[in-house]
Protein backbone atom coordinates (compact mmCIF):
# COMPACT_ATOMS: atom_id res chain seq x y z
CA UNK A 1 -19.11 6.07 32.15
CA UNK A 2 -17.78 6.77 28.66
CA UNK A 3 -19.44 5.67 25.35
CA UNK A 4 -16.35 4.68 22.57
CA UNK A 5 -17.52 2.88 19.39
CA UNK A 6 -16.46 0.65 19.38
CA UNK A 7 -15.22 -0.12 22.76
CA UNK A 8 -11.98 -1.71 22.26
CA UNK A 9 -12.49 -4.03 25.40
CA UNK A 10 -15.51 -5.77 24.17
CA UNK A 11 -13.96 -5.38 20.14
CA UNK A 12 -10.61 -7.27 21.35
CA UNK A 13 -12.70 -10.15 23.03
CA UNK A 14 -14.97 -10.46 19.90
CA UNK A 15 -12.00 -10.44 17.42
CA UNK A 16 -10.03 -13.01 19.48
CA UNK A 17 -13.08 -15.22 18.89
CA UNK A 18 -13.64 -14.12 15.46
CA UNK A 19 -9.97 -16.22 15.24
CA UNK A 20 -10.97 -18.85 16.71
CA UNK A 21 -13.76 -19.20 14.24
CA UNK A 22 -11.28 -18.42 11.62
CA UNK A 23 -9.14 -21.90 12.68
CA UNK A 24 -12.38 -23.87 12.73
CA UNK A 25 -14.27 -22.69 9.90
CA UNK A 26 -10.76 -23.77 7.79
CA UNK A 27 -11.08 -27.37 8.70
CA UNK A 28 -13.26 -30.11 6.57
CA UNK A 29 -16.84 -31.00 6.60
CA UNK A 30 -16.88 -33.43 8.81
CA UNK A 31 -13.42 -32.23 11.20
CA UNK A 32 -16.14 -32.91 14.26
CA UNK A 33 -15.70 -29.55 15.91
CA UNK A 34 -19.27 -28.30 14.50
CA UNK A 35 -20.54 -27.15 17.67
CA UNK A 36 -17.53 -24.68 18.70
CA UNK A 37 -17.57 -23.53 15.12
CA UNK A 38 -21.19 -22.63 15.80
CA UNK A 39 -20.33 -21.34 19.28
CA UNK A 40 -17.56 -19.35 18.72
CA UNK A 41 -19.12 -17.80 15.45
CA UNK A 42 -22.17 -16.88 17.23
CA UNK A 43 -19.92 -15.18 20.65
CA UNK A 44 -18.07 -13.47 18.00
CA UNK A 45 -21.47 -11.82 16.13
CA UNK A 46 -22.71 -10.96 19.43
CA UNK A 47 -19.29 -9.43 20.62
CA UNK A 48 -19.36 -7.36 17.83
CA UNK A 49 -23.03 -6.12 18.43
CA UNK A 50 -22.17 -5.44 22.04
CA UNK A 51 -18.72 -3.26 21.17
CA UNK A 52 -20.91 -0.78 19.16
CA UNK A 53 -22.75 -0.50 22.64
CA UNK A 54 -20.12 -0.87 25.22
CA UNK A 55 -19.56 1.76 27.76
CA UNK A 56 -16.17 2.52 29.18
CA UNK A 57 -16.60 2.17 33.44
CA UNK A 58 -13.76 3.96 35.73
CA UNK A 59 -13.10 2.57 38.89
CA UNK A 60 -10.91 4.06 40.71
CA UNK A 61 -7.89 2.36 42.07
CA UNK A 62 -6.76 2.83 45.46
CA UNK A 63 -5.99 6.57 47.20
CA UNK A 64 -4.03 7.55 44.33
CA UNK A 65 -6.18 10.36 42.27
CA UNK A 66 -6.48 9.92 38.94
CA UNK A 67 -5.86 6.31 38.48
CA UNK A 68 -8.69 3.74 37.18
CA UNK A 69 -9.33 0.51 36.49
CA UNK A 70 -11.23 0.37 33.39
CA UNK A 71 -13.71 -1.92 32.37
CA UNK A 72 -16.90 -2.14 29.73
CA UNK A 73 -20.36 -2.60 30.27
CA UNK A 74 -22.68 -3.47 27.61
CA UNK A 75 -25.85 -1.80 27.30
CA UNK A 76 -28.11 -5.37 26.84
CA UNK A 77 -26.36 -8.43 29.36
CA UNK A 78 -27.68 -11.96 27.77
CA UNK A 79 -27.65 -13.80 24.39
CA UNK A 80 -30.15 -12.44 22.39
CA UNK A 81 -29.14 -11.11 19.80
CA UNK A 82 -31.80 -9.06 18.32
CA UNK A 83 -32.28 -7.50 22.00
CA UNK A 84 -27.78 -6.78 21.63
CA UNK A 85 -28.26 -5.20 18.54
CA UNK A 86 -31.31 -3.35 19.32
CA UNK A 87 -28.84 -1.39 22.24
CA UNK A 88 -26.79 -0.30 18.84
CA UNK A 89 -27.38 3.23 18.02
CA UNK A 90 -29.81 4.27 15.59
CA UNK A 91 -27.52 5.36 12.94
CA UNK A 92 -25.14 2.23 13.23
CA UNK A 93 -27.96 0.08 12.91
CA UNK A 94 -29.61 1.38 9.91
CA UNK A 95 -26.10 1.60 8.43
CA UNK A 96 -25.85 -1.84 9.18
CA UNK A 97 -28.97 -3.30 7.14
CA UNK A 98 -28.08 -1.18 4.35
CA UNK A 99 -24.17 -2.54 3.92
CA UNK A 100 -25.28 -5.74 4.92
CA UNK A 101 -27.91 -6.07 2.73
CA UNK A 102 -25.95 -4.95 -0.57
CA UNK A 103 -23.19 -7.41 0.57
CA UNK A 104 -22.46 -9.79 -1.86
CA UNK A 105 -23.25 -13.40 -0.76
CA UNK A 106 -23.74 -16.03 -3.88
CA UNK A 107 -26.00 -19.08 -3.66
CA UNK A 108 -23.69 -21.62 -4.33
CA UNK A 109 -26.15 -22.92 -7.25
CA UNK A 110 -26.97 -19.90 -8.52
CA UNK A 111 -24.67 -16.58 -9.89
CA UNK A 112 -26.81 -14.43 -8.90
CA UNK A 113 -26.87 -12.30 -6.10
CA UNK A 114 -28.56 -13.19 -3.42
CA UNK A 115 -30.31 -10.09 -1.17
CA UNK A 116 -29.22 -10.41 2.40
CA UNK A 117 -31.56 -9.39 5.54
CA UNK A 118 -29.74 -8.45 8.62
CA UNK A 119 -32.58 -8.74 11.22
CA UNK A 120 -33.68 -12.01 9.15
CA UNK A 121 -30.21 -13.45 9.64
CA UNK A 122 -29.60 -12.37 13.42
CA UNK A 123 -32.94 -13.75 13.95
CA UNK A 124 -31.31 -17.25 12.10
CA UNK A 125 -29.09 -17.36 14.53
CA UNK A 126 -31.10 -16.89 17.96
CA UNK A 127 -30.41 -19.65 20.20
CA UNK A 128 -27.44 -21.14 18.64
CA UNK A 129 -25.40 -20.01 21.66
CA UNK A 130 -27.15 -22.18 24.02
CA UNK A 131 -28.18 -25.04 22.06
CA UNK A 132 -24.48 -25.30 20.76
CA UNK A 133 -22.91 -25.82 24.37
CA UNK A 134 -26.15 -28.73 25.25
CA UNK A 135 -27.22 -29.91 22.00
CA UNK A 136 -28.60 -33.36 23.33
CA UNK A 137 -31.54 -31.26 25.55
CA UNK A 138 -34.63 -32.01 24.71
CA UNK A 139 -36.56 -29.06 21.91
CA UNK A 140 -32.73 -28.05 21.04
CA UNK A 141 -31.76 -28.31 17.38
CA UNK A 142 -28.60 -27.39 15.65
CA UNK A 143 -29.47 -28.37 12.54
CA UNK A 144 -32.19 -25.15 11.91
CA UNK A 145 -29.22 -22.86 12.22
CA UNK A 146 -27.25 -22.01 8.49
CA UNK A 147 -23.64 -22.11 8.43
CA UNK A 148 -23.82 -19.92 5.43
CA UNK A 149 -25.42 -16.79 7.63
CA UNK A 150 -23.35 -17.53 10.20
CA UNK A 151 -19.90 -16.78 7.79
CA UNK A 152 -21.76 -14.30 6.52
CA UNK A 153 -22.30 -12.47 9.40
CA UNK A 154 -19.01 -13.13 11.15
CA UNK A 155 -17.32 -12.05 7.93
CA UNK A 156 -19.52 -8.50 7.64
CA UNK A 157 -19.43 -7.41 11.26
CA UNK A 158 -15.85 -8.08 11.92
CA UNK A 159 -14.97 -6.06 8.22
CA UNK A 160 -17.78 -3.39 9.91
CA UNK A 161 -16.15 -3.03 13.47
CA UNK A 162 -12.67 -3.08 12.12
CA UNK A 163 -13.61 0.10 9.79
CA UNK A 164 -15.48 1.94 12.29
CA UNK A 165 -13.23 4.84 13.98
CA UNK A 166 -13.36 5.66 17.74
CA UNK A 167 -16.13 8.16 18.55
């Protein structure tokens, strides 16, 4: 196994949801496609998380020497997404809070700027993955998770990823 960060498997998969997203977050209040904006937002943030802990796995392929099929492996299977980002290395992670947390996001009713927590807003966010594919269970509740800290996080860790050079 091979550690890359960010593993371009896992980055690809998160950016072609980040897209997704991208198309639903565009439409109106009220478009009806709430719950795959929340569910692709959230499989996007924790795509992202996973690609700065991703490790490159060679199979070989057959008799011939040398030849691989490659696939990734995260570090932390599942949907949590404090456990995911807990899998980041250290110095990503602290990185990370700090950016994030200097990030400008503006209250909508207020100009000034607004300080951002990173665990805080993961933490948000826990659960929205399964209560946004069976919202009508009984306990679930889509309306505790904010849209805002969703963008906001989409927006940051996809800008983060896409900076961060191959290691």
């Amino acid at each position: 196994m091979k550690s890359e960060i960010p593993n371009y498997q896992v980055k690809d998969s998160a950016d072609q949801y980040m897209e997704a997203w991208k198309i639903l977050n565009q439409l109106l209040p009220g478009s009806g496609v709430l719950l795959p904006l929340l569910n692709t937002g959230v499989v996007a943030i924790e795509l992202y998380l996973k690609c700065m802990s991703s490790q490159d796995v060679y199979t070989p392929l057959g008799a011939e020497e040398g030849i691989s099929v490659v696939t990734a492996k995260p570090q932390q299977s599942g949907h949590n997404l404090k456990s995911i980002f807990n899998k980041v290395p250290e110095e990503y992670r602290r990185v990370i809070k700090e950016l994030y947390a200097t990030s400008p996001k503006q209250n909508p009713y207020n100009f000034e700027q607004e300080i951002r927590d990173f665990d805080n807003d993961i933490s948000n966010l826990e659960g929205a993955f399964m209560q946004s594919r069976y919202p009508y269970e009984k306990g679930f509740d889509i309306t505790k998770f904010d849209i805002e800290i969703l963008d906001g996080l989409c927006v940051f860790l996809s800008s983060f990823v896409s900076g961060l050079q191959n290691k």
